[in-house]
N, C-alpha and C. Protein backbone atom coordinates (compact mmCIF):
# COMPACT_ATOMS: atom_id res chain seq x y z
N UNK A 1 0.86 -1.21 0.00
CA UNK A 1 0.00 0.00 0.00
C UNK A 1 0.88 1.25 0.00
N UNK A 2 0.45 2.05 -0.99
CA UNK A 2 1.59 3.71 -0.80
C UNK A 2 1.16 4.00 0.39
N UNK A 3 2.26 4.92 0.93
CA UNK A 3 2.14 5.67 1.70
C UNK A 3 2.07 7.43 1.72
N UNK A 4 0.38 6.98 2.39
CA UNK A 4 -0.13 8.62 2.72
C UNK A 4 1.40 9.78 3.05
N UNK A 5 0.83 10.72 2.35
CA UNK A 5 2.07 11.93 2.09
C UNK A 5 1.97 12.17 3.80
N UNK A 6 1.40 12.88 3.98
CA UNK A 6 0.54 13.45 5.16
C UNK A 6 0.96 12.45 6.75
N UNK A 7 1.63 11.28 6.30
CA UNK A 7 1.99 10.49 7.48
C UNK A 7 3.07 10.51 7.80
N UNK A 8 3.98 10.87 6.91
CA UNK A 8 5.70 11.05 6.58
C UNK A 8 6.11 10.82 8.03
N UNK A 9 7.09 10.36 7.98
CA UNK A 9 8.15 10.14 9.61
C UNK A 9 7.09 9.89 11.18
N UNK A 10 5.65 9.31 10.65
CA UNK A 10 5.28 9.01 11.56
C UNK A 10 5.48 7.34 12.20
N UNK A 11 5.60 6.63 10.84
CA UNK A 11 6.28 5.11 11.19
C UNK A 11 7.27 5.36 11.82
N UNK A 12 8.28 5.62 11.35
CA UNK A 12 9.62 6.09 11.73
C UNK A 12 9.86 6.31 13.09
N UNK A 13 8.86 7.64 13.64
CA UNK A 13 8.88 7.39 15.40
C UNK A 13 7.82 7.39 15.86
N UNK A 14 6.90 6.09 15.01
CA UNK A 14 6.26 5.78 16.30
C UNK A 14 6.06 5.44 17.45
N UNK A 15 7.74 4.47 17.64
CA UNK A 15 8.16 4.49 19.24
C UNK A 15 7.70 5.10 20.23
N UNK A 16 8.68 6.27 20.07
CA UNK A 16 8.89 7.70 20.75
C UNK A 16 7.80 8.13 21.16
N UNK A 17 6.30 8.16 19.79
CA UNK A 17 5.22 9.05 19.92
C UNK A 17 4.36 8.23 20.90
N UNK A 18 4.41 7.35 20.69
CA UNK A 18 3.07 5.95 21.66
C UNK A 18 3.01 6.79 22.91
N UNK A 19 4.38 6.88 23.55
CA UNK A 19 4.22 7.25 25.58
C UNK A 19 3.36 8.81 25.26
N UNK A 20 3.72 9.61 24.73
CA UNK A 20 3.97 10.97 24.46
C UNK A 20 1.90 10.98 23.97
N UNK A 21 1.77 10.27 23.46
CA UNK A 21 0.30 10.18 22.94
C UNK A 21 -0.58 9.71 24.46
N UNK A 22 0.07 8.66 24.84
CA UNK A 22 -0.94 8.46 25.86
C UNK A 22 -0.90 9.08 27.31
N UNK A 23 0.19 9.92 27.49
CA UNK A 23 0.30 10.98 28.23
C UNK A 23 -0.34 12.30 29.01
N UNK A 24 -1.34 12.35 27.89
CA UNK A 24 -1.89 13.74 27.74
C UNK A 24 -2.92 13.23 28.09
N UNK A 25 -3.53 14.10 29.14
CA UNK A 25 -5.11 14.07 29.16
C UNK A 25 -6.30 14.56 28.61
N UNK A 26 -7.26 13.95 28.08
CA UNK A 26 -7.83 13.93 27.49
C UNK A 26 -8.51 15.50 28.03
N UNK A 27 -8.82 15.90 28.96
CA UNK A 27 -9.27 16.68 29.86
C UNK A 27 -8.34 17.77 29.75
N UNK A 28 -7.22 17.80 30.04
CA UNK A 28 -5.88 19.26 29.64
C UNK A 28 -6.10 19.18 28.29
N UNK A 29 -6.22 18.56 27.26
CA UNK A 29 -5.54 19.02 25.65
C UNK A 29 -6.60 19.74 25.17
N UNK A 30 -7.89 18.94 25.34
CA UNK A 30 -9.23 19.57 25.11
C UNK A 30 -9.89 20.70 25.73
N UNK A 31 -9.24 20.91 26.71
CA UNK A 31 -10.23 22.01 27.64
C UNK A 31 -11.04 22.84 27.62
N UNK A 32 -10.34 23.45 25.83
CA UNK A 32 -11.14 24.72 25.53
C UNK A 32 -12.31 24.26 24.64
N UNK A 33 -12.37 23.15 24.33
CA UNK A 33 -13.38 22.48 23.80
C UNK A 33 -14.47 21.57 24.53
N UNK A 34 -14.14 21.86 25.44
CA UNK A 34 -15.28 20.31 26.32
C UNK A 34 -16.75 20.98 26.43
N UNK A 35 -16.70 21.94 26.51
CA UNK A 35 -17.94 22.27 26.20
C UNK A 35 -19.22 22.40 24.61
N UNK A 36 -18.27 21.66 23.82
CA UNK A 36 -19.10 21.68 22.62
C UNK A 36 -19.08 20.04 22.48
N UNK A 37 -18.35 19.53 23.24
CA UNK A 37 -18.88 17.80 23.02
C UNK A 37 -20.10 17.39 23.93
N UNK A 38 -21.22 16.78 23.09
CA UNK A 38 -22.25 16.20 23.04
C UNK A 38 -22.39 15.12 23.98
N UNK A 39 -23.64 15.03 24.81
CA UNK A 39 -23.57 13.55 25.68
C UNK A 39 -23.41 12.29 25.11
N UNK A 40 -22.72 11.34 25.81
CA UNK A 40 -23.32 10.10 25.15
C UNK A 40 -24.52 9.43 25.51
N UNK A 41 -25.46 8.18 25.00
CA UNK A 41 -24.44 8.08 23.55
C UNK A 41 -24.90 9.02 22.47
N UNK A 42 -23.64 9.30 21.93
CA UNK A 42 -23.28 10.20 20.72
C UNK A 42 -22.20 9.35 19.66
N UNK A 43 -21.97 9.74 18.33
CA UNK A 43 -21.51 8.73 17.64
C UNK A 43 -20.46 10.01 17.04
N UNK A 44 -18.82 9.48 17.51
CA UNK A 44 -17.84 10.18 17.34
C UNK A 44 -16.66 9.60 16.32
N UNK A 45 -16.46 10.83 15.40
CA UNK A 45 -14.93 10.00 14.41
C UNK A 45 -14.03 10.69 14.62
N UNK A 46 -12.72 10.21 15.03
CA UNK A 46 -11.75 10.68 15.29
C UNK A 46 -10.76 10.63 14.35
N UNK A 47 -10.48 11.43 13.16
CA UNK A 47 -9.42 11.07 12.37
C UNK A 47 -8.29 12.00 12.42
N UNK A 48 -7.02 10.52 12.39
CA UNK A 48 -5.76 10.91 12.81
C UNK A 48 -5.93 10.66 14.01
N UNK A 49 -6.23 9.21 14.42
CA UNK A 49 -6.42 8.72 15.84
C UNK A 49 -5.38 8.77 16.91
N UNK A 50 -4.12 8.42 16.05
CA UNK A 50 -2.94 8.25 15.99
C UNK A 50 -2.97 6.84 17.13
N UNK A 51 -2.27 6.60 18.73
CA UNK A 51 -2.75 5.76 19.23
C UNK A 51 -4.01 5.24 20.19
N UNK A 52 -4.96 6.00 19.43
CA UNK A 52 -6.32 6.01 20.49
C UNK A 52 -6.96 6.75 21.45
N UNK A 53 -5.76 7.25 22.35
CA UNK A 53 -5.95 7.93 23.73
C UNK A 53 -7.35 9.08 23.49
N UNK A 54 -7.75 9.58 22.86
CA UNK A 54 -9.14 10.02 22.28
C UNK A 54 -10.08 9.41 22.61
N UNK A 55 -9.95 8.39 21.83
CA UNK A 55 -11.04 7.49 21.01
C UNK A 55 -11.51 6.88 22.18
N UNK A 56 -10.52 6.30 22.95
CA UNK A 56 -10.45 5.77 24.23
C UNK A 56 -11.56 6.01 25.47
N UNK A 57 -11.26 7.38 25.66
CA UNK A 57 -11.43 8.40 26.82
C UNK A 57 -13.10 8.11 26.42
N UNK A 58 -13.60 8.34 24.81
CA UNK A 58 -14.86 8.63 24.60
C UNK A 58 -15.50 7.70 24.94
N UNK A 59 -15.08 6.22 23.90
CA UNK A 59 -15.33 4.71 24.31
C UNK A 59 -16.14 4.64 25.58
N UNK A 60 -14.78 4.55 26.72
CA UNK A 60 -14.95 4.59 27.80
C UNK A 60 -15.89 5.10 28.76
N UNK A 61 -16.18 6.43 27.99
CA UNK A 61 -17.69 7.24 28.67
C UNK A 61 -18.94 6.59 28.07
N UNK A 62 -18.93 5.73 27.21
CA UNK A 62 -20.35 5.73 26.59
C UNK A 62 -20.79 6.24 25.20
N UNK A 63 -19.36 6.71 24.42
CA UNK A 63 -20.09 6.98 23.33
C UNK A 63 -19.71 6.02 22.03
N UNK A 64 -20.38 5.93 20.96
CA UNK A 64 -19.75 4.65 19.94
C UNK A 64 -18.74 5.46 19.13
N UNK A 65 -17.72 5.24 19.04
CA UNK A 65 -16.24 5.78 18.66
C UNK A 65 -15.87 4.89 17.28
N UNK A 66 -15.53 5.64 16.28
CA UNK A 66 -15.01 5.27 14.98
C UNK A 66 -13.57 6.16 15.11
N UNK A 67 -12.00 4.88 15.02
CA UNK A 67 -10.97 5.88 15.12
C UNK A 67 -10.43 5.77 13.41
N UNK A 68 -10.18 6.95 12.89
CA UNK A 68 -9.26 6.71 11.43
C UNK A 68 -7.78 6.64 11.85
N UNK A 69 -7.27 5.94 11.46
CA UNK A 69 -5.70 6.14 11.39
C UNK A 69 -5.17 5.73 10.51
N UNK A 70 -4.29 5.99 9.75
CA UNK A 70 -3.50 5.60 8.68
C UNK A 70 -2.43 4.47 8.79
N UNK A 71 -1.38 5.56 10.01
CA UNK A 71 -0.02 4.31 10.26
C UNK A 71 0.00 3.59 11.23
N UNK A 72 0.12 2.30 10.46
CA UNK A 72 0.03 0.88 11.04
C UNK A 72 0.40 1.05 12.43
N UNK A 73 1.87 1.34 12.63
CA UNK A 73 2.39 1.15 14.01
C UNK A 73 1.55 2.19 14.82
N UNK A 74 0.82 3.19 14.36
CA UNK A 74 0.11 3.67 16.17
C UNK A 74 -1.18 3.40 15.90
N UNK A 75 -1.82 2.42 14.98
CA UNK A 75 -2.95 2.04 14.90
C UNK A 75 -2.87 0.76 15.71
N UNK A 76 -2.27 -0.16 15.23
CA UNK A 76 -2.04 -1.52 16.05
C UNK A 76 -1.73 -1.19 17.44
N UNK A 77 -1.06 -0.44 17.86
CA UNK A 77 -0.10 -0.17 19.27
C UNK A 77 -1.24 0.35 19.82
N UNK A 78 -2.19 1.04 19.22
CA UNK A 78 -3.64 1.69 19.76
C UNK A 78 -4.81 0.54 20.17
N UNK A 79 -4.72 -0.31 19.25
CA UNK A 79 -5.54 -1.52 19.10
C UNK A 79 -5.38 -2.33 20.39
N UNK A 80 -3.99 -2.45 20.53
CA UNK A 80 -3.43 -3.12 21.34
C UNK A 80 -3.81 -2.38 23.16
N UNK A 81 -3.64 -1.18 23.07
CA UNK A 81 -3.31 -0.63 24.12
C UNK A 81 -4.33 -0.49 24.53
N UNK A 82 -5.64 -0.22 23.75
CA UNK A 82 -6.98 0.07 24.46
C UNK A 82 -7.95 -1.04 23.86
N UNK A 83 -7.63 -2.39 24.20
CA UNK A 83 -8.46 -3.31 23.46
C UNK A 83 -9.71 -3.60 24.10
N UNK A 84 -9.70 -3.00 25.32
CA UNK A 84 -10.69 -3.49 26.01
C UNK A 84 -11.69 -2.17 25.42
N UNK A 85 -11.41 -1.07 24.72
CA UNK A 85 -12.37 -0.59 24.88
C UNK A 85 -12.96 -0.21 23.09
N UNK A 86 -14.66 0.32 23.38
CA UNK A 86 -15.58 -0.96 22.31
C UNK A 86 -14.79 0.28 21.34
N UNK A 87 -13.68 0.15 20.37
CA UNK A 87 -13.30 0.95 19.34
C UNK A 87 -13.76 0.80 17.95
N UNK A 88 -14.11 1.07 17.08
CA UNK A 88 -14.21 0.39 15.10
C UNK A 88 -13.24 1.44 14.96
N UNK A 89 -11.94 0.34 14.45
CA UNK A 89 -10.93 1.03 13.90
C UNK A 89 -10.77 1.34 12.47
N UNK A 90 -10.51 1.70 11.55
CA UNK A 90 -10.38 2.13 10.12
C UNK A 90 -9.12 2.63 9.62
N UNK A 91 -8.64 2.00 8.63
CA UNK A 91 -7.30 2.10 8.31
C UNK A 91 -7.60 3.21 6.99
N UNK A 92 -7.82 4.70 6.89
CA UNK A 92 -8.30 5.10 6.30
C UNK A 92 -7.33 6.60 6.51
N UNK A 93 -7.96 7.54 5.69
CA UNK A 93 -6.96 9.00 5.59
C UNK A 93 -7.60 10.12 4.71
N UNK A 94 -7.28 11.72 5.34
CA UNK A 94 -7.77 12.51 4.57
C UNK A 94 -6.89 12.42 3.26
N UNK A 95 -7.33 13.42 2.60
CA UNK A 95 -8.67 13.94 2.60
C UNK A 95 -9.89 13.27 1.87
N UNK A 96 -9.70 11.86 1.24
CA UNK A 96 -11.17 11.41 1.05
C UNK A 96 -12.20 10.27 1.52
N UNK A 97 -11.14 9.60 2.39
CA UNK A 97 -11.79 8.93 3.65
C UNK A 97 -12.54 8.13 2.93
N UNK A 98 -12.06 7.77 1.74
CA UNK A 98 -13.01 6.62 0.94
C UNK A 98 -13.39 5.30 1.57
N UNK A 99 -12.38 4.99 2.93
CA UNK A 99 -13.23 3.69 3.07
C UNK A 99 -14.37 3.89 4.23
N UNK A 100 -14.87 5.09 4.68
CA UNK A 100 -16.12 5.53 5.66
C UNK A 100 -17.36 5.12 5.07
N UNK A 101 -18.07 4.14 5.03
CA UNK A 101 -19.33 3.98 4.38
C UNK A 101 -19.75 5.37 3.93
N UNK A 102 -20.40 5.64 2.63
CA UNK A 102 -20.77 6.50 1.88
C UNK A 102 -22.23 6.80 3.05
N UNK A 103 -22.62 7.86 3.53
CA UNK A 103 -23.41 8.31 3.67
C UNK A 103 -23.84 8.39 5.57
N UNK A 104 -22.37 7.67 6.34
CA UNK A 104 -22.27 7.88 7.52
C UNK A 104 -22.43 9.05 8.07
N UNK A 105 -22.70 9.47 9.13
CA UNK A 105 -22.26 10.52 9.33
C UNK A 105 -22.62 10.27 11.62
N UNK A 106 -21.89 11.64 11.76
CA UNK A 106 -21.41 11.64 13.02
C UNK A 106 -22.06 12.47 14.00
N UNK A 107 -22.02 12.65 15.61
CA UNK A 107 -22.35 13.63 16.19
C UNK A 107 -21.02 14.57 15.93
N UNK A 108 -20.13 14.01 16.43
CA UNK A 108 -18.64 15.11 16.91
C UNK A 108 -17.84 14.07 15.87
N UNK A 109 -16.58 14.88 15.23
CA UNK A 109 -15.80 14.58 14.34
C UNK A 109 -14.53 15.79 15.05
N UNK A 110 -13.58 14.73 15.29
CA UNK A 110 -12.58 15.43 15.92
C UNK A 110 -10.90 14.99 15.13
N UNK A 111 -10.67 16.51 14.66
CA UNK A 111 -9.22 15.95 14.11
C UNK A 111 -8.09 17.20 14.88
N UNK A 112 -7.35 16.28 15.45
CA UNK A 112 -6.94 16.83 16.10
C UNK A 112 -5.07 16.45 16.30
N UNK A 113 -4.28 17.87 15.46
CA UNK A 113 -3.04 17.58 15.73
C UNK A 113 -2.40 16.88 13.65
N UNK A 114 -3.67 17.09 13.25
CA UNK A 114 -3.56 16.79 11.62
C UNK A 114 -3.61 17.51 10.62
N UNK A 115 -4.73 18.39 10.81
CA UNK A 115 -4.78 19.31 9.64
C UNK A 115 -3.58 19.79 8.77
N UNK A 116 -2.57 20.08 9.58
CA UNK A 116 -1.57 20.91 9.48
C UNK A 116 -0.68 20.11 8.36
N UNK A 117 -0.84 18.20 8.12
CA UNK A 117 0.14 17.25 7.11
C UNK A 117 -0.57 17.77 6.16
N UNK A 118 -2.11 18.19 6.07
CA UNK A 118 -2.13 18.52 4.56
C UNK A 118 -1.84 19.49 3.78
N UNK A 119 -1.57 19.43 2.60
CA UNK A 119 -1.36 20.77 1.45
C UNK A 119 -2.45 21.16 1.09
N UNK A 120 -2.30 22.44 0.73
CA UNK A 120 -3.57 23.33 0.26
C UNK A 120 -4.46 22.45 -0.23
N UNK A 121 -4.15 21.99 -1.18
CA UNK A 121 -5.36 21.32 -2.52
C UNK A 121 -5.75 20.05 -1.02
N UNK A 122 -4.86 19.34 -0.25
CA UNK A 122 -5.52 18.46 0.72
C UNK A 122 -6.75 18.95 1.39
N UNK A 123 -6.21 20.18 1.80
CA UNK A 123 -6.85 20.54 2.85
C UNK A 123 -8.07 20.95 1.75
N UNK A 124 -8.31 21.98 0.57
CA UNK A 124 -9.32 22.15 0.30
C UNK A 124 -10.59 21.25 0.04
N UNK A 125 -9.60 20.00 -0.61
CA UNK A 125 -10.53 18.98 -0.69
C UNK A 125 -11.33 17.81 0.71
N UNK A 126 -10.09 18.00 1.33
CA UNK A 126 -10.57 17.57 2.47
C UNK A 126 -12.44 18.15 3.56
N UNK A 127 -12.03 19.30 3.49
CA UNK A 127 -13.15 20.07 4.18
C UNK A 127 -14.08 19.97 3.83
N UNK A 128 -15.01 19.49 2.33
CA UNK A 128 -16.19 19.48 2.09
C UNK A 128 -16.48 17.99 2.96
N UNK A 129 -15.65 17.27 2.56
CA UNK A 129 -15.67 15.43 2.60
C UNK A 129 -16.33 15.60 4.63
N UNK A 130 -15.41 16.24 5.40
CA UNK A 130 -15.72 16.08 6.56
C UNK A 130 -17.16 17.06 7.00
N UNK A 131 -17.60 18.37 6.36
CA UNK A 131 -18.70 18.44 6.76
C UNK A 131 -19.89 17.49 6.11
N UNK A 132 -19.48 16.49 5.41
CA UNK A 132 -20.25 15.91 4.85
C UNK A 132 -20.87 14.30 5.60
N UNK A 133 -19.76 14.70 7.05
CA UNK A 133 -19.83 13.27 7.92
C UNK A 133 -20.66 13.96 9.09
N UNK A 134 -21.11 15.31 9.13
CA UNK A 134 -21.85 15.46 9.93
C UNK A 134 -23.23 16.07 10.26
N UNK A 135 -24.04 15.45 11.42
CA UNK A 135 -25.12 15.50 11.58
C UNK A 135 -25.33 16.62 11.74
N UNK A 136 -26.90 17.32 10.97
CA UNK A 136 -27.59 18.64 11.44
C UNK A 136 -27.10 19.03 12.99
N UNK A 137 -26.65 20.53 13.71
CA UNK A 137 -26.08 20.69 14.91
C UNK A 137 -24.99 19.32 15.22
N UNK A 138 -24.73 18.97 14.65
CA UNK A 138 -23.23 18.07 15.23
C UNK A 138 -21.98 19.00 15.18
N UNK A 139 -20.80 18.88 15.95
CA UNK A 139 -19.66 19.65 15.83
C UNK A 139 -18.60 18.68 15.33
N UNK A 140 -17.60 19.87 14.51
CA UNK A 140 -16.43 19.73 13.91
C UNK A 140 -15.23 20.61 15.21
N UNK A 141 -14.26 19.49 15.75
CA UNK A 141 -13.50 20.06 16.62
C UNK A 141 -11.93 19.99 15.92
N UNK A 142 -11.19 20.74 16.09
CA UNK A 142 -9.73 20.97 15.24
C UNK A 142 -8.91 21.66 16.16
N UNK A 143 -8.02 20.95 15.82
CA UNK A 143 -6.61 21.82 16.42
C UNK A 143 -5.57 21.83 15.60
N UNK A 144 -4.85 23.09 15.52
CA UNK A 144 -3.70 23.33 14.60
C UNK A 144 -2.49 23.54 15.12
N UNK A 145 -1.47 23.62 14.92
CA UNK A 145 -0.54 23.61 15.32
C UNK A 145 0.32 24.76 14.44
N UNK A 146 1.12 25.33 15.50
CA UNK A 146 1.98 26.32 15.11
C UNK A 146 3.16 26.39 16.14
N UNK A 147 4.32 26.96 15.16
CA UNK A 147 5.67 26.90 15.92
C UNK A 147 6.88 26.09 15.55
N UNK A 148 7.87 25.79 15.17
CA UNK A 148 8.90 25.15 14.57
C UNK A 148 8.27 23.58 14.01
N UNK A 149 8.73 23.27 12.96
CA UNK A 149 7.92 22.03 12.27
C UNK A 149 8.97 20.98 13.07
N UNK A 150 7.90 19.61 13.27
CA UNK A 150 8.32 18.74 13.51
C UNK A 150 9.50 18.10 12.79
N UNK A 151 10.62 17.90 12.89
CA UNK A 151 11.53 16.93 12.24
C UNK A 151 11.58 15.88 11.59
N UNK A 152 11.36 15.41 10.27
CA UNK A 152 11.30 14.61 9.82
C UNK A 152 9.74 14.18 9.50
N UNK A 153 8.81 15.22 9.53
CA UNK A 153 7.20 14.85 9.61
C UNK A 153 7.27 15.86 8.46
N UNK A 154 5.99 15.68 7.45
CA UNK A 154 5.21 16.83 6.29
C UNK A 154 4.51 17.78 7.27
N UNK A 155 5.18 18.82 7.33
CA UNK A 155 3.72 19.85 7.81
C UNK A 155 4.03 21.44 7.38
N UNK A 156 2.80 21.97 7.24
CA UNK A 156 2.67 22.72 6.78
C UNK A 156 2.61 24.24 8.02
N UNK A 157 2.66 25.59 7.42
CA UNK A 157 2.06 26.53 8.01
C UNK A 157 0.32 26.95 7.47
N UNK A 158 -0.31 26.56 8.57
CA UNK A 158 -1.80 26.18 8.91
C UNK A 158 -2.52 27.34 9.52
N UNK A 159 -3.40 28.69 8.99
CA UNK A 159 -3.76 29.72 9.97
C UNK A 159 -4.91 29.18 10.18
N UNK A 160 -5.55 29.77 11.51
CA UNK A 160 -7.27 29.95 11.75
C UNK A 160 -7.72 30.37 10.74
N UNK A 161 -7.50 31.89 10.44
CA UNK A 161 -8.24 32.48 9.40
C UNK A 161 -8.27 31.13 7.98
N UNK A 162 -7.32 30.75 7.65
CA UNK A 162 -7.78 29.87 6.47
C UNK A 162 -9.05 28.87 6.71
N UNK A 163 -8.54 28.32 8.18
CA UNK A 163 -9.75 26.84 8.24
C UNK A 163 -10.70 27.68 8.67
N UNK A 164 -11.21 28.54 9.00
CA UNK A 164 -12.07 29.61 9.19
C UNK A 164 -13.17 29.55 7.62
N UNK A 165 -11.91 30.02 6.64
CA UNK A 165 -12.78 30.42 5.38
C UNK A 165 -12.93 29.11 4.47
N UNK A 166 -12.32 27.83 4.64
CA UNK A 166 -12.38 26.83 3.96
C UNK A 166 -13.67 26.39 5.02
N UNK A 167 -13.97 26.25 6.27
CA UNK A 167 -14.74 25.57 6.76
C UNK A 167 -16.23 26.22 6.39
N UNK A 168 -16.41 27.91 6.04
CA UNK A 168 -17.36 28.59 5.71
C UNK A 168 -17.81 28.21 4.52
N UNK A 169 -16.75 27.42 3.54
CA UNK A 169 -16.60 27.63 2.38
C UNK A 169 -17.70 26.27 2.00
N UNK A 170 -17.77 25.64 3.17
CA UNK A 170 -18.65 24.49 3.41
C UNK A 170 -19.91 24.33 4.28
N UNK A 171 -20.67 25.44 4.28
CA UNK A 171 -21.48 26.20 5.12
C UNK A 171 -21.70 25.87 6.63
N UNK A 172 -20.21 25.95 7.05
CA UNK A 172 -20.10 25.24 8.39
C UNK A 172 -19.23 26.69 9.09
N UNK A 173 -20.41 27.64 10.53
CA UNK A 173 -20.03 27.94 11.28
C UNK A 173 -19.40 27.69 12.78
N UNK A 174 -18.10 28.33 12.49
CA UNK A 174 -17.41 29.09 13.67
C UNK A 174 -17.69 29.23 14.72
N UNK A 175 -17.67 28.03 15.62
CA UNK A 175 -18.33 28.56 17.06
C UNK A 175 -17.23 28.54 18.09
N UNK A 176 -16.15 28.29 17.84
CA UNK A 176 -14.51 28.73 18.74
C UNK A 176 -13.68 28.71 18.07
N UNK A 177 -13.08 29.72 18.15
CA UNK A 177 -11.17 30.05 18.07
C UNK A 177 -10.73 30.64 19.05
N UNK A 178 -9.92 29.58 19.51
CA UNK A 178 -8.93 30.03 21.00
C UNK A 178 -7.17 29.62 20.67
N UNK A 179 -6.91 30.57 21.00
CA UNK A 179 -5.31 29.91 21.12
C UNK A 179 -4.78 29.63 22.73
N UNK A 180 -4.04 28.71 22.15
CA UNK A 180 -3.71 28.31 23.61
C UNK A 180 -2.15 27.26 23.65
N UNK A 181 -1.58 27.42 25.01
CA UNK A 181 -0.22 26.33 25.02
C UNK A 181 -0.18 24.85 24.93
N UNK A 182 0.99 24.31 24.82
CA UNK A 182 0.72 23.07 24.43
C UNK A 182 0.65 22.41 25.72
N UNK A 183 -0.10 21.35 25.74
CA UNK A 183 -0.68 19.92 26.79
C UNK A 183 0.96 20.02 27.20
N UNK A 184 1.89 19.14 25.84
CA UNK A 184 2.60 18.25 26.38
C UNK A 184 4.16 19.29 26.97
N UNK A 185 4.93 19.31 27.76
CA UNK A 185 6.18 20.12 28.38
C UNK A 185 7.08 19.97 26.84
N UNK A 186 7.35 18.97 26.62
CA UNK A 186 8.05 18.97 25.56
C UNK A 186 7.66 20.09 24.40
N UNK A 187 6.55 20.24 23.79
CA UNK A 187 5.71 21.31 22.99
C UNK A 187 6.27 22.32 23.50
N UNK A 188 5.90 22.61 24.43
CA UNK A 188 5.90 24.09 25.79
C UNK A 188 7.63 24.63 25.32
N UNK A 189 8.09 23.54 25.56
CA UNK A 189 9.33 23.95 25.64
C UNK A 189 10.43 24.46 24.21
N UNK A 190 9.58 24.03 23.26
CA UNK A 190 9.96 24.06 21.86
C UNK A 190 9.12 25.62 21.26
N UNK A 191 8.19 26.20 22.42
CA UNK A 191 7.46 26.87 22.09
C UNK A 191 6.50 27.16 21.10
N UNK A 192 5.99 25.69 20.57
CA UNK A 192 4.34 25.54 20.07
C UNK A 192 3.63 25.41 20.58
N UNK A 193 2.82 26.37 19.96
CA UNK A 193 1.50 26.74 20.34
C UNK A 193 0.07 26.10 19.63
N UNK A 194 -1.08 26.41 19.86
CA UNK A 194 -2.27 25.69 19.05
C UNK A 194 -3.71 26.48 18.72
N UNK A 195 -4.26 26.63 17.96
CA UNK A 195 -5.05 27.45 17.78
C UNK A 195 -6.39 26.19 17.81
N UNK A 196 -7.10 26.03 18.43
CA UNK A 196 -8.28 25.25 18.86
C UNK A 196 -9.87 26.02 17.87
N UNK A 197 -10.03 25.20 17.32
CA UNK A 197 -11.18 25.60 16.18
C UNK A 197 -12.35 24.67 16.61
N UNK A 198 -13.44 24.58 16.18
CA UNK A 198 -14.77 24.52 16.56
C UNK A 198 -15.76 24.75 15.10
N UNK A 199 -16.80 24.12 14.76
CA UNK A 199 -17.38 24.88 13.68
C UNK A 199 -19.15 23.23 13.72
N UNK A 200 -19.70 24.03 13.37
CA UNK A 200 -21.24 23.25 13.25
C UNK A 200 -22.21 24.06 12.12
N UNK A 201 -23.09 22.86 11.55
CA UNK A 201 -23.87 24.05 10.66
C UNK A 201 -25.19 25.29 11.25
């Protein structure tokens, strides 16, 4: 199978990333968002699962969780790590998410810590495809990333204002932009930052 552009040097250290992923609490990374996620049960897709710790947290509360992930090693290591909890995993990727049953769609769709691997034309094409996974009042939650590029990873420079006007561009309003520091010390210390997005029709 090729490999997704957008995943670059994530095989590579997935090692490293596994502890660093399941680290963070679900509760600190999200904070500025917990108030636009929906009770369960609610039916949530998480793409760019990476190893679960998301998908997990939701699982775990009660809601039915669909995780996308692309690379093998933090999909399996995810599989592995949270098996007990009820996950449908999908070996799948923006921006056209072709293997999501045609006509699914979601309460909350959370990508988070991704946007940023795609290129313009990704990202443009991407954004219709995902308001297209969600339910009347369901939310789209995002986080971007800004501040020295990861090493050896594809990423791009990613503004609010763009996913702002690409997400409008899909008649999907804006209901947060916050910036804020990073969860993990390591981030903190490299001085990236994150701009936390929000959007519903």
């Amino acid at each position: 199978m090729a490999i997704v552009p957008g995943t670059k040097g994530y095989s590579e250290q997935a090692e490293q990333l596994i502890s660093r992923y399941e680290s963070i609490s679900f509760v600190v990374k999200h904070r500025a968002a917990l108030h636009l996620i929906p009770r369960a049960p609610s039916e949530v897709l998480d793409i760019g699962a990476g190893t679960g710790a998301d998908a997990a947290w939701f699982a775990d509360a009660g809601y039915f969780v669909v995780a996308v992930e692309p690379t093998a090693e933090l999909r399996n290591s995810g599989m592995a790590l949270h098996s007990k909890s009820p996950i449908e995993w999908i070996d799948d990727s923006l921006p056209d998410l072709s293997r999501l049953p045609q006509g699914r769609k979601f309460d909350l769709v959370m990508i988070t810590a991704v946007w940023m691997h795609l290129d313009e034309r990704e990202r443009a094409a991407a954004m219709p495809r995902v308001a297209m996974l969600l339910r009347p009042k369901g939310n789209l939650i995002m986080s971007l990333r800004h501040g020295p590029h990861a090493l050896g990873r594809r990423t791009f420079d990613v503004s609010a204002e763009e996913t702002v006007q690409l997400a409008s561009a899909s008649s999907l309003r804006c209901t947060l932009s916050a910036k804020t520091e990073s969860a993990g010390e390591l981030n903190r210390r490299a001085g990236i930052t994150w701009s936390r997005l929000a959007f519903t029709f």
